[in-house]
Protein backbone atom coordinates (compact mmCIF):
# COMPACT_ATOMS: atom_id res chain seq x y z
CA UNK A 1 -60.80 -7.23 -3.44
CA UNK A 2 -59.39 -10.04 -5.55
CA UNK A 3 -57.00 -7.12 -7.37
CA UNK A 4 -56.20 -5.40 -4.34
CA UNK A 5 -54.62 -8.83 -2.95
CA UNK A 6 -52.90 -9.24 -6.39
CA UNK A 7 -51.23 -6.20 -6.03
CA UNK A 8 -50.44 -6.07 -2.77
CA UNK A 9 -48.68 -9.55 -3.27
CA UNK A 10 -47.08 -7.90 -6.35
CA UNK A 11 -45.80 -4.93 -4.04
CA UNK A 12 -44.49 -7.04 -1.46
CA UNK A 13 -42.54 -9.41 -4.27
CA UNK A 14 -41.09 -6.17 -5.11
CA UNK A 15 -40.02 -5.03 -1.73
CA UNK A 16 -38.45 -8.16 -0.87
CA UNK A 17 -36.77 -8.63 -4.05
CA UNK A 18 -35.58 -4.95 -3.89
CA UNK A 19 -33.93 -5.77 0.14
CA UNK A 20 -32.53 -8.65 -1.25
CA UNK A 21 -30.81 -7.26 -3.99
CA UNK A 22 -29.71 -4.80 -1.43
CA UNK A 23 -28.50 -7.39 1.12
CA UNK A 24 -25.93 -8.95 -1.80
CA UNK A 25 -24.00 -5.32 -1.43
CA UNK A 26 -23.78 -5.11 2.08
CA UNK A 27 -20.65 -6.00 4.31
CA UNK A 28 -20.39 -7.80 7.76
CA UNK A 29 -23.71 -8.88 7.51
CA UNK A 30 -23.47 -10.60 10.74
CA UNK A 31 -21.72 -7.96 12.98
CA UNK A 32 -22.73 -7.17 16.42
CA UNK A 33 -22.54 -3.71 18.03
CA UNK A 34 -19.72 -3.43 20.30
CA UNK A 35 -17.71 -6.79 20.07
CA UNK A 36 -13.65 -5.42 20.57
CA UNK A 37 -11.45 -7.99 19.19
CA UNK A 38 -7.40 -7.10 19.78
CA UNK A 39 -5.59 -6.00 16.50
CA UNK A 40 -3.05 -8.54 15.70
CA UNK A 41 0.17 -6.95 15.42
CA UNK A 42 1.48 -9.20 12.37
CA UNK A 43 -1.26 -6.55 10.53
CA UNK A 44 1.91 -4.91 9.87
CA UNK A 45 3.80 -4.49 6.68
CA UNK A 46 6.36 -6.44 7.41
CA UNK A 47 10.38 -6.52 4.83
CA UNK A 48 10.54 -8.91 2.23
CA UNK A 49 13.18 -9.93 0.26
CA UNK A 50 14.16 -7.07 -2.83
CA UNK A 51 11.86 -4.81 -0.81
CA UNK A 52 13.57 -1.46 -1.56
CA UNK A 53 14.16 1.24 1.85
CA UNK A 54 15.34 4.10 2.63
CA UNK A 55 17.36 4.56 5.60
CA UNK A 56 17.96 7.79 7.27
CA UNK A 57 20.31 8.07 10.44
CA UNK A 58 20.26 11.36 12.32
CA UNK A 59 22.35 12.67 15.65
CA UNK A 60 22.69 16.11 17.48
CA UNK A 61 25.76 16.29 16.03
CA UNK A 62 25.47 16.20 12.10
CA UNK A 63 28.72 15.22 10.94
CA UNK A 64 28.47 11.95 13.03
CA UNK A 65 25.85 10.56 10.14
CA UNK A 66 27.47 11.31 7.62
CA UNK A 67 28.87 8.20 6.78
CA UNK A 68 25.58 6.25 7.47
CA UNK A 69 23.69 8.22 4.83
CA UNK A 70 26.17 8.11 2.25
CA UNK A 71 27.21 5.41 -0.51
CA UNK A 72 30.74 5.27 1.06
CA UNK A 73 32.34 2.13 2.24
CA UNK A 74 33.49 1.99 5.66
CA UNK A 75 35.61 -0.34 7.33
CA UNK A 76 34.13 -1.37 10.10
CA UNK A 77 36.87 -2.88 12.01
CA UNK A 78 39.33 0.14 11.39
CA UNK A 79 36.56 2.58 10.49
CA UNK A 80 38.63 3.73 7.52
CA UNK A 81 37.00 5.22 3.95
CA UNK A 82 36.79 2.52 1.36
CA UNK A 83 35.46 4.10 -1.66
CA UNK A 84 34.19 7.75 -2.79
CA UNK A 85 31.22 9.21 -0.73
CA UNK A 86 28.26 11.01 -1.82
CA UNK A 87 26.41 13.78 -0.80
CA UNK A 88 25.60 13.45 3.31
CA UNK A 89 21.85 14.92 1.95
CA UNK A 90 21.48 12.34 -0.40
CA UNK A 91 19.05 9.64 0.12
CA UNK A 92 20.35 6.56 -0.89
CA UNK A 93 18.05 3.52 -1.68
CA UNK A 94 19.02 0.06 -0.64
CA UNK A 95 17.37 -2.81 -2.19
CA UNK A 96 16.85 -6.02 0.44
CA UNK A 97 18.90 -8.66 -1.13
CA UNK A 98 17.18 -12.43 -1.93
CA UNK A 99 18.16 -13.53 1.41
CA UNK A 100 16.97 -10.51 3.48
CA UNK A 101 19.85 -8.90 4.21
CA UNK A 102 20.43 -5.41 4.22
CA UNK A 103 23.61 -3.55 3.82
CA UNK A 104 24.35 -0.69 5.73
CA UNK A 105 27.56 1.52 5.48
CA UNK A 106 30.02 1.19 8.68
CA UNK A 107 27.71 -1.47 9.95
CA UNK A 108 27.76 -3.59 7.70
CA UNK A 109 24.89 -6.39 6.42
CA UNK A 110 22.26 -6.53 9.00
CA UNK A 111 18.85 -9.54 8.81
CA UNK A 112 15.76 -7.70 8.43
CA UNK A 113 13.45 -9.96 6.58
CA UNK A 114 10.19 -10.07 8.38
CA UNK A 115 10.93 -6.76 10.20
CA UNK A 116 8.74 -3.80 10.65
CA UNK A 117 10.72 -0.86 9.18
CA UNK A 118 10.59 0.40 12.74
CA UNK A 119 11.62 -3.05 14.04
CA UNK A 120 14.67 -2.53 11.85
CA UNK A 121 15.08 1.44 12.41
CA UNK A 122 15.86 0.49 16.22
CA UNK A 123 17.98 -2.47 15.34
CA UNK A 124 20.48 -0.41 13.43
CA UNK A 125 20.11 2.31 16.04
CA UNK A 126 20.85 -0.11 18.83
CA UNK A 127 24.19 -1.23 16.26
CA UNK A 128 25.22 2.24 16.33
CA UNK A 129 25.24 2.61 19.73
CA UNK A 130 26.97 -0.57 20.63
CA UNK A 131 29.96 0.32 17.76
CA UNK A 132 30.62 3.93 19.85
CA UNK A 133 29.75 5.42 16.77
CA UNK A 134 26.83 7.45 17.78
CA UNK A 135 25.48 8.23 21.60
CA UNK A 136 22.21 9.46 19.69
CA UNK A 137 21.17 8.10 17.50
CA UNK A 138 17.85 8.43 15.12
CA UNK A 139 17.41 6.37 12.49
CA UNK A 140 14.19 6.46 10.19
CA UNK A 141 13.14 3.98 7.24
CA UNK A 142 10.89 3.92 4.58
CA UNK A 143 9.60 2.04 1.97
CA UNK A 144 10.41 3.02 -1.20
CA UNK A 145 7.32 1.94 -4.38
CA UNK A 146 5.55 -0.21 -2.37
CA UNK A 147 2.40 -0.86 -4.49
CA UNK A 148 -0.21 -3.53 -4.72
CA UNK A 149 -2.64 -4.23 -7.86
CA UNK A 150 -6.48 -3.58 -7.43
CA UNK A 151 -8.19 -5.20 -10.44
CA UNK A 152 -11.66 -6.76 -11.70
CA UNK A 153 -15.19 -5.27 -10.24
CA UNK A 154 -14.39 -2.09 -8.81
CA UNK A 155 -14.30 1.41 -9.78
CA UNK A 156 -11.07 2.79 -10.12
CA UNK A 157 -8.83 -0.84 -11.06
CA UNK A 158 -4.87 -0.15 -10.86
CA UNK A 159 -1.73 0.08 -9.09
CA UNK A 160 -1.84 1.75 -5.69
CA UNK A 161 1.07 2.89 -3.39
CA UNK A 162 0.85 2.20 -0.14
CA UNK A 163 1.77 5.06 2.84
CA UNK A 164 0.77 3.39 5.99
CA UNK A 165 1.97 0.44 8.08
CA UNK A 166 -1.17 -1.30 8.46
CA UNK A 167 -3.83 -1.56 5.45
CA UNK A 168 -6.81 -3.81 5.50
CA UNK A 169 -8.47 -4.91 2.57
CA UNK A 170 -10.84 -2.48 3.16
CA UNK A 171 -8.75 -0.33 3.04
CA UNK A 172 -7.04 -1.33 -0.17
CA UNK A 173 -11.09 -1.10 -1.54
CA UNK A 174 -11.48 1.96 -1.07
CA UNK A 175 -8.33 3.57 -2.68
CA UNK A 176 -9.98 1.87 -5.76
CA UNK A 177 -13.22 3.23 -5.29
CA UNK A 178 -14.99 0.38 -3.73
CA UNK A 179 -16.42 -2.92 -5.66
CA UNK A 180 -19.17 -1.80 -8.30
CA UNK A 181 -22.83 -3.45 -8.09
CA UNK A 182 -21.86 -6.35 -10.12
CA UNK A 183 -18.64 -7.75 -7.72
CA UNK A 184 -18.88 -10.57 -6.40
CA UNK A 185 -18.32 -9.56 -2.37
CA UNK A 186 -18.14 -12.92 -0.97
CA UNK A 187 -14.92 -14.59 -2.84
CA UNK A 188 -12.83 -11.36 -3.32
CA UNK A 189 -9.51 -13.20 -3.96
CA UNK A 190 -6.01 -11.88 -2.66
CA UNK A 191 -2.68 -13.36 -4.37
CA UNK A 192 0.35 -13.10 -2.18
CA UNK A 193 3.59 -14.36 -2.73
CA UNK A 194 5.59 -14.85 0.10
CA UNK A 195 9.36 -16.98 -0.22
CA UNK A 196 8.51 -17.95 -3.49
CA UNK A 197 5.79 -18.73 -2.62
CA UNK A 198 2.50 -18.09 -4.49
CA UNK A 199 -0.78 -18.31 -2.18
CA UNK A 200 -4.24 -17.52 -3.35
CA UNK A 201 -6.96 -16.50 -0.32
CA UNK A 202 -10.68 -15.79 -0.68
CA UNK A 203 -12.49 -13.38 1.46
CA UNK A 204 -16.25 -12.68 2.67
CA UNK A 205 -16.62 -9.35 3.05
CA UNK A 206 -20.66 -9.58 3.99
CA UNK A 207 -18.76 -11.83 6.96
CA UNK A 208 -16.96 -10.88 10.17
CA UNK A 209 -14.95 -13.96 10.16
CA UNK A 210 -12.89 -11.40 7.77
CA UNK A 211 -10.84 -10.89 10.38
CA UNK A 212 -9.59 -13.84 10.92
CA UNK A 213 -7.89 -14.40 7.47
CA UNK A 214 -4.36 -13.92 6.92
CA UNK A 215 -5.42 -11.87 4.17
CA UNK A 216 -7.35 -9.25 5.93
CA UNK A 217 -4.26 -6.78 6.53
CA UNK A 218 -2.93 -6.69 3.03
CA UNK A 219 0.93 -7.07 2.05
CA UNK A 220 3.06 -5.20 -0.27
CA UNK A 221 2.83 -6.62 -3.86
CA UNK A 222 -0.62 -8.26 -3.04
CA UNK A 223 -3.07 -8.24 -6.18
CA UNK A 224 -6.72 -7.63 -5.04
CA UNK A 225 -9.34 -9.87 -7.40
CA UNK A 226 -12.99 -9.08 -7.37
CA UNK A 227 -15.06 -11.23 -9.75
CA UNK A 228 -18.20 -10.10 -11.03
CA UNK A 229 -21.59 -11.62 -10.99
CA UNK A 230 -23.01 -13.51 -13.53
CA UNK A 231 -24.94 -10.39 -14.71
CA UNK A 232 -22.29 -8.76 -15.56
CA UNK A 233 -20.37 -11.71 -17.40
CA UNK A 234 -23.40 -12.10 -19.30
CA UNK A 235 -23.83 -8.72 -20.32
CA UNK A 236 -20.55 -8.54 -21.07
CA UNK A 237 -20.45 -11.63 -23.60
CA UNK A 238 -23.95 -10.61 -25.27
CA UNK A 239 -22.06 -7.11 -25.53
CA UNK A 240 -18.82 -8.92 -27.10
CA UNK A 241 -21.03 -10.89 -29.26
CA UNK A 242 -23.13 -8.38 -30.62
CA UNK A 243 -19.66 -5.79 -31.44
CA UNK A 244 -18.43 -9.01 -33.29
CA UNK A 245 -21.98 -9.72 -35.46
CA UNK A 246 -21.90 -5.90 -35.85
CA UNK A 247 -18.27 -5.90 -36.66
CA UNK A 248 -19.11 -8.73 -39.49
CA UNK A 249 -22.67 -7.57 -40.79
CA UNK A 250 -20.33 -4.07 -41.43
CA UNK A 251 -17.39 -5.87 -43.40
CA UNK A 252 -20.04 -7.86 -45.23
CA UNK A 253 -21.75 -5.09 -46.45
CA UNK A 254 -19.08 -3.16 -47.51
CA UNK A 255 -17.70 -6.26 -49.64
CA UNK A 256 -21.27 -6.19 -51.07
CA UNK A 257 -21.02 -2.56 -52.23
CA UNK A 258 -17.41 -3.06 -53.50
CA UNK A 259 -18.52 -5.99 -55.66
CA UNK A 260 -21.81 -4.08 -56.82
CA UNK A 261 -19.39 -1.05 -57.91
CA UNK A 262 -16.72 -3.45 -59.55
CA UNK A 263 -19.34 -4.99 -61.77
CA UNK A 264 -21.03 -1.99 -62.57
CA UNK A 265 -18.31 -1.06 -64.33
């Protein structure tokens, strides 16, 4: 009887260390079925200064968009050619300048830091309009290598390009392949940098309160940091430590056999 309660207190050790174990791996821990919360808008990628876009202007009548898709100078006063035009099917990148301006032929500079890019496809539409250039216009942008860094406990660390408008850091998790066993899920750190500005923000992700953070929807150029556990540090310096002893048991034997041959002969 005595060794049956033994090892049924040995079994349940087991079983609670083993749902433990389990319960560090698990995300919003404390999430309720069916609790809507409204999507905040600002989850949007929003321009940033040196961002790079493409802009595309389109009309029923081709020739009318012309100009707007080219590198030519226009005028916009007399609407006269400036300088040599390219290709009308060219796409021409246009780099945000450092004060979030964005130049746009015939138009001219237009604001568009802290747009969406379709915030700032219907602001040069609505320009076009009001110049009497276009009745018709459609105008679409895109972001041009807009990447973030995924780095530190997860399975597939890099650079990733972003294609949608909205990306949560869930989101950004999973083009990497999601943390590994040893990450650290509750302080998964995201560096932004924002008007020269340099921020650092930790997130739960075994939390709901995730969705409150700033953080949550990530940003072009974020970096995604996800520490791992002591385990892992551990193993990894016993691993460094025992490549190094290797490393210098190796070179000291083979001084040891070059001296042994030297003074044999």
């Amino acid at each position: 009887m005595i060794r049956f309660r033994l090892l049924a207190m040995a079994l349940s050790a087991v079983l609670l260390a083993s749902c433990a174990a389990q319960k560090r791996v698990w995300y919003l821990q404390d999430a309720r079925t069916y609790t809507p919360e409204q999507i905040a808008e600002e989850g949007q990628i929003r321009i940033k200064p040196l961002d790079r876009l493409t802009v595309v202007v389109n009309s029923k009548d081709p020739e009318l968009a012309v100009p707007f898709n080219s590198s030519t100078s226009y005028n916009s006063l007399t609407g006269t050619q400036v300088a040599g035009a390219t290709s009308a099917q060219a796409l021409q990148v246009r780099t945000v300048d450092e004060q979030g301006m964005l130049d746009i032929p015939v138009i001219g500079r237009i604001e568009c830091k802290g747009m969406t890019r379709h915030e700032l496809a219907k602001t040069i539409a609505d320009k076009i309009i009001e110049g009497g250039y276009i009745n018709d216009p459609t105008v679409n942008v895109q972001f041009e290598d807009m990447r973030i860094s995924v780095i530190g406990e997860v399975a597939r660390p890099g650079q990733y390009t972003l294609t949608r408008d909205r990306l949560s850091i869930f989101d950004a998790l999973a083009l990497a392949g999601d943390l590994t066993v040893y990450g650290i899920r509750t302080e998964v750190a995201v560096q932004r940098e924002t008007d020269g500005v340099r921020t650092i923000e930790f997130l739960d992700l075994t939390s709901k309160d995730i969705y409150d953070s700033p953080a949550f929807y990530i940003q072009q150029n974020d970096v995604i940091y996800v520490k791992p556990n002591k385990y892992k540090a551990q193993t990894s310096e016993i691993s460094q430590n025992r490549s190094f002893y290797i490393s210098l048991v190796s070179t000291a034997v083979s001084v040891a056999t070059l001296i042994v041959t030297l003074t044999r002969k």
